[in-house]
Protein backbone atom coordinates (compact mmCIF):
# COMPACT_ATOMS: atom_id res chain seq x y z
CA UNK A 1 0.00 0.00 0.00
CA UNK A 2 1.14 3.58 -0.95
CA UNK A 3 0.44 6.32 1.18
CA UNK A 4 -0.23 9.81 -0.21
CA UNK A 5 2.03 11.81 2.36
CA UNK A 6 3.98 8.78 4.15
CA UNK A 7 4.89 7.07 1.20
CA UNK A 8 8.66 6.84 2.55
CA UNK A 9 7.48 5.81 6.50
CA UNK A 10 5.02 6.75 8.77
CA UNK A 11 6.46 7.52 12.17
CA UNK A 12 4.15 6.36 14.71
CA UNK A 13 4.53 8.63 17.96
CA UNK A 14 4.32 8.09 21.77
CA UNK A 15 4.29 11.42 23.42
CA UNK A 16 3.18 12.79 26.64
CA UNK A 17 0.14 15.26 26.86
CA UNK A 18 2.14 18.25 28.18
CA UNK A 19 4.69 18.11 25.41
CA UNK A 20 4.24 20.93 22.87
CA UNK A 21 7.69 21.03 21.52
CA UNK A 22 8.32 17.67 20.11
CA UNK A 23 5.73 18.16 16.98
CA UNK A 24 7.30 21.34 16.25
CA UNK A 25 11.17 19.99 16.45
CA UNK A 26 10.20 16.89 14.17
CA UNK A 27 8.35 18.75 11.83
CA UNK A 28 11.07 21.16 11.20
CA UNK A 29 13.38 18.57 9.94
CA UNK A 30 10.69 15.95 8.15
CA UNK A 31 11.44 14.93 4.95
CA UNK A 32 9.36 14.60 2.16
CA UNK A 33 7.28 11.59 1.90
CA UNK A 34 7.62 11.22 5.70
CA UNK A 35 4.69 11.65 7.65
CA UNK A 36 4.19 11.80 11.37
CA UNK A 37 1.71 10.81 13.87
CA UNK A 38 1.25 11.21 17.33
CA UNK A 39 -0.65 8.99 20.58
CA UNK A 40 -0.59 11.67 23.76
CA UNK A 41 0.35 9.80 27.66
CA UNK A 42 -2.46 11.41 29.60
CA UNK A 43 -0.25 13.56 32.13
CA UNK A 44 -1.86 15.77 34.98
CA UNK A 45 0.01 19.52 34.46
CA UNK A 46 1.22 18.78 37.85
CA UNK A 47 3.47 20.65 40.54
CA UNK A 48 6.83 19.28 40.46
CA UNK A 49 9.10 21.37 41.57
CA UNK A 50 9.68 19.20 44.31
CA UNK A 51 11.18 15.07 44.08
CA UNK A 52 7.14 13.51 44.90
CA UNK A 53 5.69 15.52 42.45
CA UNK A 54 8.40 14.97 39.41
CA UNK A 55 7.86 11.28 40.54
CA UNK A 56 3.89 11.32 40.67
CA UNK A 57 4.36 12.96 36.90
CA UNK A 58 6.62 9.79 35.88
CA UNK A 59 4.44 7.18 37.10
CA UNK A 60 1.22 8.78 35.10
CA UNK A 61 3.72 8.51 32.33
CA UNK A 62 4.61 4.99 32.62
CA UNK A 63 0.87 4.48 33.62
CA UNK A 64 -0.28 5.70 30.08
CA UNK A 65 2.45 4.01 27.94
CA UNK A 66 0.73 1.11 26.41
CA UNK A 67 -2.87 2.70 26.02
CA UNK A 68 -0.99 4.71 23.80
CA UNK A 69 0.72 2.15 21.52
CA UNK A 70 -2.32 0.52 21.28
CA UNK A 71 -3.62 4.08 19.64
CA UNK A 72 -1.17 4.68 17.71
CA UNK A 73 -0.77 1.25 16.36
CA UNK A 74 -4.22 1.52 14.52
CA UNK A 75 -2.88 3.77 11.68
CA UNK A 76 0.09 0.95 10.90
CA UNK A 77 3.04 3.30 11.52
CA UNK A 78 6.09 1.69 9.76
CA UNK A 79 8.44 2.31 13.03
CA UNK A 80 7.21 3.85 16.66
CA UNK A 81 9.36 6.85 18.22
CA UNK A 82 9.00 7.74 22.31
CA UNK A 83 8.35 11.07 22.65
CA UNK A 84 10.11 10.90 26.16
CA UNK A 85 13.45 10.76 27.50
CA UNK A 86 12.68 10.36 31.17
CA UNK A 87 10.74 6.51 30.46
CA UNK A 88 13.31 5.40 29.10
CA UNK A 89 16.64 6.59 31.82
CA UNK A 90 14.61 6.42 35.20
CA UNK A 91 16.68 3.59 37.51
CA UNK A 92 18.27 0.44 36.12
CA UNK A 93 20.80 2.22 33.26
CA UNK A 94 20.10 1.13 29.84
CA UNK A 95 18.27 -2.45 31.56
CA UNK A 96 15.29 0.04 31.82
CA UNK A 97 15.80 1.12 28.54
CA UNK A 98 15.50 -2.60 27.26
CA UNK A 99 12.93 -3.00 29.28
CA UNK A 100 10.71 -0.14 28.22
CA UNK A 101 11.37 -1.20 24.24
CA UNK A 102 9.88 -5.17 25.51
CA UNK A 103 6.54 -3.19 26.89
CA UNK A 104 6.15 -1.35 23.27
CA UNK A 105 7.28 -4.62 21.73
CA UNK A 106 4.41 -6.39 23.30
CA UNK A 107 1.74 -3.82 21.38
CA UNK A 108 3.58 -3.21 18.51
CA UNK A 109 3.30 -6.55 17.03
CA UNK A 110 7.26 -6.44 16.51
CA UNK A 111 7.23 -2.45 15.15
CA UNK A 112 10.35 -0.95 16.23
CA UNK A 113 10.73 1.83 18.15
CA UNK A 114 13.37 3.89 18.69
CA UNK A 115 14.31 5.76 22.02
CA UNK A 116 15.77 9.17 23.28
CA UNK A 117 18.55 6.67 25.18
CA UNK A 118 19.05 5.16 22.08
CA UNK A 119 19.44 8.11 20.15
CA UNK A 120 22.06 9.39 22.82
CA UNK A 121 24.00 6.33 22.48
CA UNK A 122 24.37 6.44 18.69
CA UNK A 123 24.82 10.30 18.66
CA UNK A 124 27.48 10.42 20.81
CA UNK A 125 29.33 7.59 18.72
CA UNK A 126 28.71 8.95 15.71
CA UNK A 127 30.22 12.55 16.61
CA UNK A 128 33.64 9.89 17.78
CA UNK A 129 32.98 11.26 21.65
CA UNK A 130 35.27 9.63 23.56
CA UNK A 131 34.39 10.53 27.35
CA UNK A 132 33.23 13.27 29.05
CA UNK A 133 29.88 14.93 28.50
CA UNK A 134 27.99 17.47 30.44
CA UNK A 135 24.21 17.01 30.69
CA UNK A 136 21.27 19.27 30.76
CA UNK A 137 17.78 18.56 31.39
CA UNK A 138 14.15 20.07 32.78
CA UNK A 139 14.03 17.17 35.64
CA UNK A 140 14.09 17.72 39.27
CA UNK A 141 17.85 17.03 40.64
CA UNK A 142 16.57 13.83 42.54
CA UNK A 143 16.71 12.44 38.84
CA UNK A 144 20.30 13.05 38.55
CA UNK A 145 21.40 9.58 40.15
CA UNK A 146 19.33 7.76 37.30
CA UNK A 147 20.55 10.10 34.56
CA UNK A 148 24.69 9.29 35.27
CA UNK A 149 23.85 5.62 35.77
CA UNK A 150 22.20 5.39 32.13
CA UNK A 151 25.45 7.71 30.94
CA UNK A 152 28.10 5.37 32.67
CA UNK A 153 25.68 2.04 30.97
CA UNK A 154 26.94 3.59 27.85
CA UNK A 155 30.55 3.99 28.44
CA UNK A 156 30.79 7.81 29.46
CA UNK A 157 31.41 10.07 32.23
CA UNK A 158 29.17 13.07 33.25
CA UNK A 159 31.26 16.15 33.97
CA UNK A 160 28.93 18.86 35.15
CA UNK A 161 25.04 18.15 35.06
CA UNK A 162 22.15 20.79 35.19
CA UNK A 163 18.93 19.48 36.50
CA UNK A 164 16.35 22.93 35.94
CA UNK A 165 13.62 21.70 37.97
CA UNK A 166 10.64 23.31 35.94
CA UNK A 167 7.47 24.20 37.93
CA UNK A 168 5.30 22.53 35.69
CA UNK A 169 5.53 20.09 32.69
CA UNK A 170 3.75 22.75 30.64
CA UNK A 171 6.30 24.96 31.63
CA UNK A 172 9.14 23.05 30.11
CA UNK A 173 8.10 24.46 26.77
CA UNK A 174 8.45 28.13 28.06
CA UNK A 175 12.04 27.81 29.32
CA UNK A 176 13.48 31.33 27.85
CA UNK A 177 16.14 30.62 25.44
CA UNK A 178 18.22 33.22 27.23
CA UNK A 179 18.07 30.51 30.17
CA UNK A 180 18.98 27.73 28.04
CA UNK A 181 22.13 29.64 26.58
CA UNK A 182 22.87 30.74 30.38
CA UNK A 183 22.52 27.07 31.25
CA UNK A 184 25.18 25.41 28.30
CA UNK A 185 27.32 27.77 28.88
CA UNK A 186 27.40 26.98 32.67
CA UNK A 187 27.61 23.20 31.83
CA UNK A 188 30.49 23.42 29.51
CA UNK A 189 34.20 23.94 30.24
CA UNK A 190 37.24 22.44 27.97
CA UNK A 191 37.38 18.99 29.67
CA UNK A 192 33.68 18.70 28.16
CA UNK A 193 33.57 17.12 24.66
CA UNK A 194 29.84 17.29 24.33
CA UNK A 195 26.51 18.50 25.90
CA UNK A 196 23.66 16.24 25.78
CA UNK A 197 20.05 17.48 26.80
CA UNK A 198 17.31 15.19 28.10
CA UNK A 199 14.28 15.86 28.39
CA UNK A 200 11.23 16.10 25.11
CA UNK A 201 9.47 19.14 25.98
CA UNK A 202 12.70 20.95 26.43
CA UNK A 203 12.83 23.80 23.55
CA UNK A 204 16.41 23.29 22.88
CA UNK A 205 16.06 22.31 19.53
CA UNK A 206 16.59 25.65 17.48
CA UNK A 207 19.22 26.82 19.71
CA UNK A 208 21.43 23.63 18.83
CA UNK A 209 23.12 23.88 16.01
CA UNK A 210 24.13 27.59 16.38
CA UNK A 211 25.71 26.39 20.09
CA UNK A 212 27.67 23.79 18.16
CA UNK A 213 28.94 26.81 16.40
CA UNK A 214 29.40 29.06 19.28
CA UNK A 215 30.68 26.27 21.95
CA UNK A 216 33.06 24.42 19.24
CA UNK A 217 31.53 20.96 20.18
CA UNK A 218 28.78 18.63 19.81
CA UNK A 219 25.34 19.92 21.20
CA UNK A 220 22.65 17.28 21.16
CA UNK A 221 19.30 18.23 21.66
CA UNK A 222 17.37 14.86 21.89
CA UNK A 223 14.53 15.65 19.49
CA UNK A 224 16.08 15.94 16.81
CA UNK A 225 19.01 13.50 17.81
CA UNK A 226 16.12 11.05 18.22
CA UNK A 227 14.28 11.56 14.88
CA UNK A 228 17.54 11.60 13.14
CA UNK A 229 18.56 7.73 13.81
CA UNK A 230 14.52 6.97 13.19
CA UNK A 231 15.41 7.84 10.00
CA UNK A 232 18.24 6.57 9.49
CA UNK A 233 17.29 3.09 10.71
CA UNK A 234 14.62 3.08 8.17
CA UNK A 235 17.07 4.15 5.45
CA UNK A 236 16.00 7.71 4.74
CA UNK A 237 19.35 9.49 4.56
CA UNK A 238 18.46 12.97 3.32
CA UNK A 239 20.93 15.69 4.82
CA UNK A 240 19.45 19.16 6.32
CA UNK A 241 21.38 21.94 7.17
CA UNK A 242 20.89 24.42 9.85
CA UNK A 243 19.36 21.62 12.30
CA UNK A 244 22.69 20.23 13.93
CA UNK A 245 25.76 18.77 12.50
CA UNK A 246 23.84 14.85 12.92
CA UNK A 247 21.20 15.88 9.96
CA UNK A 248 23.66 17.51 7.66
CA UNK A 249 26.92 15.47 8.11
CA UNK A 250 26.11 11.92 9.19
């Protein structure tokens, strides 16, 4: 069968219901004859500025996650993306990351999926990292213990991390950008061979590729990092400028 828009793949996503930024991000660097489609995680716009909130938001996440393969899975997506890093990093280093691709596994019939951690894995290979990374995310700093333990699972070493602790998973979204430059800037330092940001509602993704410019180093903002070995998986290797060295170079 050949669809009119998705005649190349249709990417079948798993998002949570706060997240406003991921459609925009993937959208932005969607080929032609790609099409994309989206299941929402019902999510509470909860507190969590504090550790029992940011956890109460997680477990409505991981609640959700199969109700929303199931949706998605009725318009036969060719391969499944998760629309959140935090499922796939919280406790257990990348064993929870296996273990969350076995749930979608289960509904998907067999339809792959690819994963934020997976995408930070073959990112950071691809750009020949060898080390030491900094991290930035929106979590609460309680999640900092699971974040290094999925890093070190990979092979690498977290230099500086910055945890932002956002009020509100809306909020994520409306992070200033003058923040987010404040923030790299405060995570880098010349032992630092690349910054990696967690975290899908996280509105990093324009500001990228000009801090790869500015900063002299990798910057991966997991969006597009994420959609990027989607399609690459599934053999689409078309090249984009102006979206990160990943989509133009590799």
């Amino acid at each position: 069968m050949t669809y009119a828009y998705g005649w190349r793949m249709k990417f079948g996503f798993v998002v949570p219901s706060t997240n406003t930024t991921i459609e925009p991000d993937v959208e932005s660097i969607r080929p032609d004859g790609v099409s994309n489609h989206y299941a929402r995680m019902t999510v509470g716009n909860i507190d969590t500025h504090d550790e029992a909130g940011f956890n109460a938001m997680l477990r409505q996440v991981n609640a959700s996650l199969e109700a929303a393969v199931d949706q998605i899975m009725t318009c036969e997506p060719g391969h499944l993306i998760l629309g959140i890093a935090g499922e796939s990093v919280w406790g257990g280093g990348f064993a929870a990351v296996e273990q969350v691709r076995k749930r979608i596994l289960a509904r998907s019939n067999g339809v792959r999926v690819t994963q934020p951690a997976d995408a930070m894995a073959a990112a950071l290979k691809t750009y020949g990292v060898k080390k030491r990374i900094s991290i930035l995310t929106p979590y609460h700093p309680s999640a900092d213990k699971n974040v290094r333990e999925l890093v070190t699972a990979l092979g690498y070493e977290v230099v500086h991390a910055k945890h932002t602790a956002r009020p509100k998973p809306t909020m994520i979204a409306a992070t200033p950008e003058s923040d987010l430059r404040a923030w790299l800037h405060e995570v880098d330092g010349p032992e630092v061979e690349a910054i990696v940001q967690l975290g899908a509602n996280f509105p990093l993704g324009r500001l990228a590729d000009e801090a790869e410019r500015w900063l002299g180093k990798p910057v991966i903002a997991i969006n597009k990092a994420t959609y990027w070995l989607a399609l690459r998986r599934n053999g689409i290797k078309d090249q984009m400028y102006g979206h990160g060295r990943l989509l133009w170079e590799f």
